[in-house]
Protein backbone atom coordinates (compact mmCIF):
# COMPACT_ATOMS: atom_id res chain seq x y z
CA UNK A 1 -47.67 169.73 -201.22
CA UNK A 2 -47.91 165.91 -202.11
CA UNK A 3 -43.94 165.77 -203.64
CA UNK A 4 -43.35 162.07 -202.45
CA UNK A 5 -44.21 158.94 -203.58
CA UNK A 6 -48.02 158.20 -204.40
CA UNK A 7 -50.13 155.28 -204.66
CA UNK A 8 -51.05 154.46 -208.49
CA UNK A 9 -53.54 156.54 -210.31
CA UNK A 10 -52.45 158.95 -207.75
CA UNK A 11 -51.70 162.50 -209.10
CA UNK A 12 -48.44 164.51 -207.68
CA UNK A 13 -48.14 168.01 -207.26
CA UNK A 14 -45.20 169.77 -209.36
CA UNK A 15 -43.08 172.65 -208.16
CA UNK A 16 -45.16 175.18 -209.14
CA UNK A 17 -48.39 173.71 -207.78
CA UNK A 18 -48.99 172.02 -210.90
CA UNK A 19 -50.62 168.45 -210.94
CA UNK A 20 -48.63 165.62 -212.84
CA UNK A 21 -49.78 162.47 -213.18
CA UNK A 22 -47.19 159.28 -212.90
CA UNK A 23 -47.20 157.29 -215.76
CA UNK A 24 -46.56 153.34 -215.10
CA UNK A 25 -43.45 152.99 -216.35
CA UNK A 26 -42.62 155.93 -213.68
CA UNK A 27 -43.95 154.00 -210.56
CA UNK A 28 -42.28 150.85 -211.73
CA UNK A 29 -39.15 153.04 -211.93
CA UNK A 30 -39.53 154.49 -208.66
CA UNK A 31 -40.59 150.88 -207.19
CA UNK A 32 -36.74 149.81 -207.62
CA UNK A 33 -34.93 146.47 -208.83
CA UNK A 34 -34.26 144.05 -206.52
CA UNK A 35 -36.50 140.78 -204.65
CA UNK A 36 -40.03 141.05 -204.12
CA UNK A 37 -39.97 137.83 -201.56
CA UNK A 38 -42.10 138.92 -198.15
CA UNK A 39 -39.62 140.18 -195.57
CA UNK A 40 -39.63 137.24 -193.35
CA UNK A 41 -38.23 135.06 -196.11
CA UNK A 42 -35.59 137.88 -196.59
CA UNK A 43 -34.53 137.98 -193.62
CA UNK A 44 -33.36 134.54 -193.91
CA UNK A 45 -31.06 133.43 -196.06
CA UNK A 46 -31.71 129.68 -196.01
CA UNK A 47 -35.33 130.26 -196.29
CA UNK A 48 -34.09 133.20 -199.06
CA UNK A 49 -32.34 130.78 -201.59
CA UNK A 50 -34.96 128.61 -201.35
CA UNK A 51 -37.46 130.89 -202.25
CA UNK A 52 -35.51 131.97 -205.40
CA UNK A 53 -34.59 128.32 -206.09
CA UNK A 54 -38.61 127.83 -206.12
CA UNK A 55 -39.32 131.07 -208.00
CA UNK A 56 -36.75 129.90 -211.12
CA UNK A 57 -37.97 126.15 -211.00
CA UNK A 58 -41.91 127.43 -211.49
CA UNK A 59 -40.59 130.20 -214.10
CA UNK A 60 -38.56 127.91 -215.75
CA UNK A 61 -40.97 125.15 -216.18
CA UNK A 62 -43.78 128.46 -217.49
CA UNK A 63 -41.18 129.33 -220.09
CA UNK A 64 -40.18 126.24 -221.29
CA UNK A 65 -44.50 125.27 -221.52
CA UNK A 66 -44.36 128.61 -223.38
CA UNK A 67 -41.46 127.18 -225.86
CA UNK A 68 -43.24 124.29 -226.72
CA UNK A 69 -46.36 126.13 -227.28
CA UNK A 70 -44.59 127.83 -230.28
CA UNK A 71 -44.30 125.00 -231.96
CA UNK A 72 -47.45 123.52 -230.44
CA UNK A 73 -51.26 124.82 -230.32
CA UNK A 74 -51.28 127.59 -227.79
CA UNK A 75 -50.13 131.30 -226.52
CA UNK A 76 -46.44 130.64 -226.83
CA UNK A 77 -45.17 134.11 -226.26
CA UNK A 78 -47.88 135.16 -223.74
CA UNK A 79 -46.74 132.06 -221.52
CA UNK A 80 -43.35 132.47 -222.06
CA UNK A 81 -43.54 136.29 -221.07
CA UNK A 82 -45.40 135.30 -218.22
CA UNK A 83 -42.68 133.10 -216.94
CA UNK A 84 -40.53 135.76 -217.21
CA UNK A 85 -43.06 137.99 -215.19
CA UNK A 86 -42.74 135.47 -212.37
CA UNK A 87 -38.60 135.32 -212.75
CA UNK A 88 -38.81 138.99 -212.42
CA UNK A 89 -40.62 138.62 -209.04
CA UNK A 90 -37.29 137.73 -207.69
CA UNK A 91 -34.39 138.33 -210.36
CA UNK A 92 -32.95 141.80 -211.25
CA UNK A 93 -31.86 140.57 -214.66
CA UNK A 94 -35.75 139.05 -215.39
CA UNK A 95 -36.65 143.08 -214.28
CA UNK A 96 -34.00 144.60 -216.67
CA UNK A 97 -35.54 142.08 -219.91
CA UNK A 98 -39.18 142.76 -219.35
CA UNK A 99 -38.79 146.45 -218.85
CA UNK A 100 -36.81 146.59 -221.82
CA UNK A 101 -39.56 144.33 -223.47
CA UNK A 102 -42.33 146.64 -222.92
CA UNK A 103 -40.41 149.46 -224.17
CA UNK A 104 -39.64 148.01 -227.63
CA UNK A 105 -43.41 146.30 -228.09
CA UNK A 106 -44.40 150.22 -227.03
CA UNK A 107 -42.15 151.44 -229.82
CA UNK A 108 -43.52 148.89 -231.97
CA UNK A 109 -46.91 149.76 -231.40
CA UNK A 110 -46.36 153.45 -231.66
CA UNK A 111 -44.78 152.64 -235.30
CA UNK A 112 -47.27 150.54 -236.32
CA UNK A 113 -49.55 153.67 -236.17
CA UNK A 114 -47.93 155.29 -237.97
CA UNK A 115 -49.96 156.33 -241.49
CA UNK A 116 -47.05 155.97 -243.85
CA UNK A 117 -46.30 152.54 -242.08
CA UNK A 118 -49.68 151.38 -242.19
CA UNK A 119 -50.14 152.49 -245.79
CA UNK A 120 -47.02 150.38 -246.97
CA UNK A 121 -48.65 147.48 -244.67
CA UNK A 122 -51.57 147.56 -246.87
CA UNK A 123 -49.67 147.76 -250.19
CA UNK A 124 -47.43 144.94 -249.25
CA UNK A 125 -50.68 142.43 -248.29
CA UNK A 126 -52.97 143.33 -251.35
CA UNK A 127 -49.48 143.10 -253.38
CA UNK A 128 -49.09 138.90 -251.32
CA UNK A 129 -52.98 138.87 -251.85
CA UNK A 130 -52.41 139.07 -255.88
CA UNK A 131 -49.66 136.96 -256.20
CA UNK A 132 -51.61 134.41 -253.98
CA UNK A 133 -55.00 134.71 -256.32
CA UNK A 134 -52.30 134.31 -259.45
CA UNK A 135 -50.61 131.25 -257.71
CA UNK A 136 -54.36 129.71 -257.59
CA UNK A 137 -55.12 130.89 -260.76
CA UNK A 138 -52.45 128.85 -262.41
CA UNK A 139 -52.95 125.78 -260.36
CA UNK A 140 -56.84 126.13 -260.88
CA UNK A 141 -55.68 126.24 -265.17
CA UNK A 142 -53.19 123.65 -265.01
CA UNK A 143 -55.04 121.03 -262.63
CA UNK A 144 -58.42 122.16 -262.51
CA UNK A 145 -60.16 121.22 -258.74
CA UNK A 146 -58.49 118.59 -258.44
CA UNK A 147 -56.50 118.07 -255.34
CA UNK A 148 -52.78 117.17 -255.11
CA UNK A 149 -52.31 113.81 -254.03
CA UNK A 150 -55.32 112.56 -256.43
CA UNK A 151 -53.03 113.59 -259.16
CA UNK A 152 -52.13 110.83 -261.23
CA UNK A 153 -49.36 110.62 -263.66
CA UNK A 154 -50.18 110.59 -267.56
């Protein structure tokens, strides 16, 4: 019986002969915490710290692209979770934040399928869709087409 570890998409056989398949989260698990670096660079620590010194200076300058990208055109959060992607390549605590990450967008997601939370999703934009056609409305009756700044006082 196949008990051990297995490759991914692999299936494992239970106790009782019964086939279980390993979900991601599962191999990631099993895959441990801890430095992905090649084993030569491991196995010396000069060349170690260096590594990680690289690995924080690329991730940090990935986030911080991904910061201004919130305020600026662009995938802000993808980037800045992909600097944190490459952190984790080296740092436990960059590990511990993403897998934590992916369970609460999971939860999220899970939620947001949710038919009573999808019904109150819909009642709360058609109820911001009417106040947004009355809000027009009113400006459309007090200034006609006319646009803002050709306003002129009378």
């Amino acid at each position: 019986m196949n008990t051990g570890s297995n490759k991914p998409g692999e299936a494992v056989m239970g106790a009782h002969g019964a086939t279980l398949d390993k979900s991601q989260d599962e191999r990631d698990e099993a895959r441990g915490l801890g430095s992905r670096a090649p084993e030569f660079v491991k196995a010396r620590r000069v060349l170690h710290l260096s590594w990680q010194v690289g690995v924080f200076v690329v991730g940090l300058a990935v986030v911080a692209a991904g910061a201004a990208m919130l305020v600026l055109p662009g995938p802000g959060w993808v980037v800045i979770f992909g600097g944190m992607a490459i952190w984790a390549t080296e740092f436990v605590w960059a590990q511990l934040v993403l897998r934590w990450t992916k369970r609460k967008v999971t939860e999220a997601a899970q939620r947001a399928l949710d038919p009573r939370v999808r019904r109150r999703n819909l009642i709360l934009t058609s109820i911001g869709v009417v106040i947004a056609v009355a809000v027009a409305g009113v400006y459309l009756w007090k200034f006609g087409l006319q646009m803002p700044w050709k306003i002129k006082d009378q």
